[in-house]
N, C-alpha and C. Protein backbone atom coordinates (compact mmCIF):
# COMPACT_ATOMS: atom_id res chain seq x y z
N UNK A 1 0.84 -1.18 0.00
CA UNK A 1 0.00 0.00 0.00
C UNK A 1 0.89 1.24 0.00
N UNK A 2 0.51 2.54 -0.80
CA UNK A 2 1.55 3.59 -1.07
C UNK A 2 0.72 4.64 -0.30
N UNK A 3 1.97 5.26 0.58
CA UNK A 3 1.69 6.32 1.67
C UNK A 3 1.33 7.46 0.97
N UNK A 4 0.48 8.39 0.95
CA UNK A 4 0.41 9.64 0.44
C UNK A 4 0.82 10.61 1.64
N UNK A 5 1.76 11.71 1.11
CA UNK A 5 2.37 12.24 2.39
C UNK A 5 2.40 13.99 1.53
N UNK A 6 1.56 14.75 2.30
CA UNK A 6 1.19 15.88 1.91
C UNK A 6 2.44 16.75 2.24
N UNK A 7 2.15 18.01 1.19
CA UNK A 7 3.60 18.47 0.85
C UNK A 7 3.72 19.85 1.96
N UNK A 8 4.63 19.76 2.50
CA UNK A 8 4.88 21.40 3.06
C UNK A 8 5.17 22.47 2.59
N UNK A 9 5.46 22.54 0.72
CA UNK A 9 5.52 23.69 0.46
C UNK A 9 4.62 23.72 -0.67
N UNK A 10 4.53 24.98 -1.27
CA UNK A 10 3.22 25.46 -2.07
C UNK A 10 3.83 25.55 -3.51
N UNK A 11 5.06 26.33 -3.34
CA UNK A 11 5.60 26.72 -4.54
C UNK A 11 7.17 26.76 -4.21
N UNK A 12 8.05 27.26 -5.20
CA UNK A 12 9.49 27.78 -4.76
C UNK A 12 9.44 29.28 -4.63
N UNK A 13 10.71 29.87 -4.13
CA UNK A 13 10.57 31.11 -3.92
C UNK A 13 11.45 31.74 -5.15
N UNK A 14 11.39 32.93 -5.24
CA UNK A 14 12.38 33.63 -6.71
C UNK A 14 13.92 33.18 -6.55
N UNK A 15 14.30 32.66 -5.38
CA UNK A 15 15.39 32.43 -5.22
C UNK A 15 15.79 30.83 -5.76
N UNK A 16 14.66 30.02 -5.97
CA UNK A 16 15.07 28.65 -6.16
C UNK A 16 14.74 27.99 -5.25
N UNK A 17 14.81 28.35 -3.94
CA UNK A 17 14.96 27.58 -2.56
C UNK A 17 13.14 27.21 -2.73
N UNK A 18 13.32 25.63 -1.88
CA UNK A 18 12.23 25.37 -1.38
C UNK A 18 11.38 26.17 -0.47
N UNK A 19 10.06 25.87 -0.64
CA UNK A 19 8.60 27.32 0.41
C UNK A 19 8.49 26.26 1.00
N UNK A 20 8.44 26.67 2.66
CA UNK A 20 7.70 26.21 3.91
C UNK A 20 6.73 26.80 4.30
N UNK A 21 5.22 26.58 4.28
CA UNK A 21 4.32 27.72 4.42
C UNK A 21 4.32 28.59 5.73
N UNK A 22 4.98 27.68 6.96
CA UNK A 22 5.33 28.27 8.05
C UNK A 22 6.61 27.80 8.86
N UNK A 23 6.74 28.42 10.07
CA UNK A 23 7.91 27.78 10.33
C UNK A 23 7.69 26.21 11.26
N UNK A 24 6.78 25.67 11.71
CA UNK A 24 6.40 24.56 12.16
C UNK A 24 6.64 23.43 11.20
N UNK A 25 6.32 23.71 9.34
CA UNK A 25 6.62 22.54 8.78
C UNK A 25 7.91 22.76 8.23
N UNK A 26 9.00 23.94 8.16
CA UNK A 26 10.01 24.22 7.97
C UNK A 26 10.73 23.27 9.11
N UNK A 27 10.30 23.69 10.24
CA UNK A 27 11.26 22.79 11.75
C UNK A 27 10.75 21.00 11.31
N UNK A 28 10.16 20.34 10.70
CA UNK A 28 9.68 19.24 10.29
C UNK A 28 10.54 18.54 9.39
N UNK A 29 10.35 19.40 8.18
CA UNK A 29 11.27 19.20 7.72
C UNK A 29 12.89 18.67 7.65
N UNK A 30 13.30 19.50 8.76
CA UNK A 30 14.65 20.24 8.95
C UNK A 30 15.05 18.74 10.28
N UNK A 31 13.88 17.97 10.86
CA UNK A 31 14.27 17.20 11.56
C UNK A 31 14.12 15.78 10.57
N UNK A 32 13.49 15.64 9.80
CA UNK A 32 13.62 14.30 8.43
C UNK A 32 15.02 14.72 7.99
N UNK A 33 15.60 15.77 8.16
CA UNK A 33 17.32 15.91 7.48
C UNK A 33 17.88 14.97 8.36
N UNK A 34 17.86 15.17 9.84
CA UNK A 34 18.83 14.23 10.91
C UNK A 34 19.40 13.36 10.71
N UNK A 35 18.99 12.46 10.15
CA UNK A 35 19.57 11.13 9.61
C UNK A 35 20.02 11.03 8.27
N UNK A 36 19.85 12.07 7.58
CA UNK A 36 20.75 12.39 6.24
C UNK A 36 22.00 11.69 6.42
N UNK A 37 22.49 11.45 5.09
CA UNK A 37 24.28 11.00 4.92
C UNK A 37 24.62 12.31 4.16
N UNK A 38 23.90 13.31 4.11
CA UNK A 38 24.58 14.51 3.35
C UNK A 38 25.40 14.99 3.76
N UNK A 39 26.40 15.61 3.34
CA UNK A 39 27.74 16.14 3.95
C UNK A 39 27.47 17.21 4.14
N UNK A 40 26.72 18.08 4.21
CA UNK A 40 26.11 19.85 4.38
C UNK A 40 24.43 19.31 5.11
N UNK A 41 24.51 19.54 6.44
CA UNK A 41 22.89 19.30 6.47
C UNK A 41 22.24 21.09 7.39
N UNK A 42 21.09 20.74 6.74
CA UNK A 42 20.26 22.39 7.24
C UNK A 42 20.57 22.24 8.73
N UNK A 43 20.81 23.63 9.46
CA UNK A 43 20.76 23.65 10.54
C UNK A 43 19.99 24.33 11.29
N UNK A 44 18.78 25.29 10.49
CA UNK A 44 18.01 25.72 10.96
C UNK A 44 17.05 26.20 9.66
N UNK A 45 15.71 26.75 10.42
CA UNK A 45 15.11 27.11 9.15
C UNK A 45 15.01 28.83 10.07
N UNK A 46 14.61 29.63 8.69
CA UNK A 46 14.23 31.09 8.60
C UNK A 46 13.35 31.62 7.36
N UNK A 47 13.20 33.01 7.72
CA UNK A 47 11.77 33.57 7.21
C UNK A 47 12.80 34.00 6.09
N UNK A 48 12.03 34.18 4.78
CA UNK A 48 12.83 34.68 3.91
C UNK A 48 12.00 36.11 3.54
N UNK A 49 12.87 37.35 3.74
CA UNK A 49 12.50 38.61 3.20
C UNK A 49 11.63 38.32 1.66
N UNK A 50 12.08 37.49 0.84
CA UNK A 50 11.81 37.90 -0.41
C UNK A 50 10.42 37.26 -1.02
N UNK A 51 10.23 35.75 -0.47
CA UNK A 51 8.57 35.62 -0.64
C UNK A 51 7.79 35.12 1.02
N UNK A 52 8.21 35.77 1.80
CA UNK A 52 7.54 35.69 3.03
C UNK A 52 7.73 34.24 3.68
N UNK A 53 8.07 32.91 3.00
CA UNK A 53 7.93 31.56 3.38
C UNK A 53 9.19 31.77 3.94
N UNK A 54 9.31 30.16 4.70
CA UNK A 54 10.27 29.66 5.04
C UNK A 54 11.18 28.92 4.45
N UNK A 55 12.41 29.02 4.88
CA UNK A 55 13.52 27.93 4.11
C UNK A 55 14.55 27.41 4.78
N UNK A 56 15.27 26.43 4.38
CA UNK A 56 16.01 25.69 5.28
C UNK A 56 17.46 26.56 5.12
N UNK A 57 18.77 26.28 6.19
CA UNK A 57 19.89 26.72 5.71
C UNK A 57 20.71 26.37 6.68
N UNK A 58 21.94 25.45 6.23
CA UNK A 58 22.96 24.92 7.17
C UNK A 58 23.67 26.09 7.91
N UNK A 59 23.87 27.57 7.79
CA UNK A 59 24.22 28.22 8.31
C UNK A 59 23.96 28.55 9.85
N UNK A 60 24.82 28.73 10.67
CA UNK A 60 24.30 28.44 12.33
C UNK A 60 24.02 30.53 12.23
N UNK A 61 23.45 30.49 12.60
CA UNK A 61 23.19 31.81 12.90
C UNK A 61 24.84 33.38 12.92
């Protein structure tokens, strides 16, 4: 049986980056990274000035 698993973002933003419609499914997100084997993983999410959503970014503050 195939899981249907609803999406947290709506659209992309002008920048490319993935839309989080808020920051609750941005922090959701950002914890399904944890167990990544990626060698760069997000370390937090933030509001983006340019289309109001959220986005992920390995940068520590």
């Amino acid at each position: 049986m195939r899981r249907t698993v609803a999406k947290s973002h709506t659209k992309r933003c002008p920048s490319g980056k993935t839309r989080f419609r808020d920051h609750e499914a941005a922090t959701r997100a950002l914890r399904r990274t944890e167990s990544s084997n990626r060698m760069v993983r997000p370390a937090r999410a933030y509001e983006c000035p340019r289309c109001k959503g959220w986005h992920l970014t390995s940068k520590a503050r």
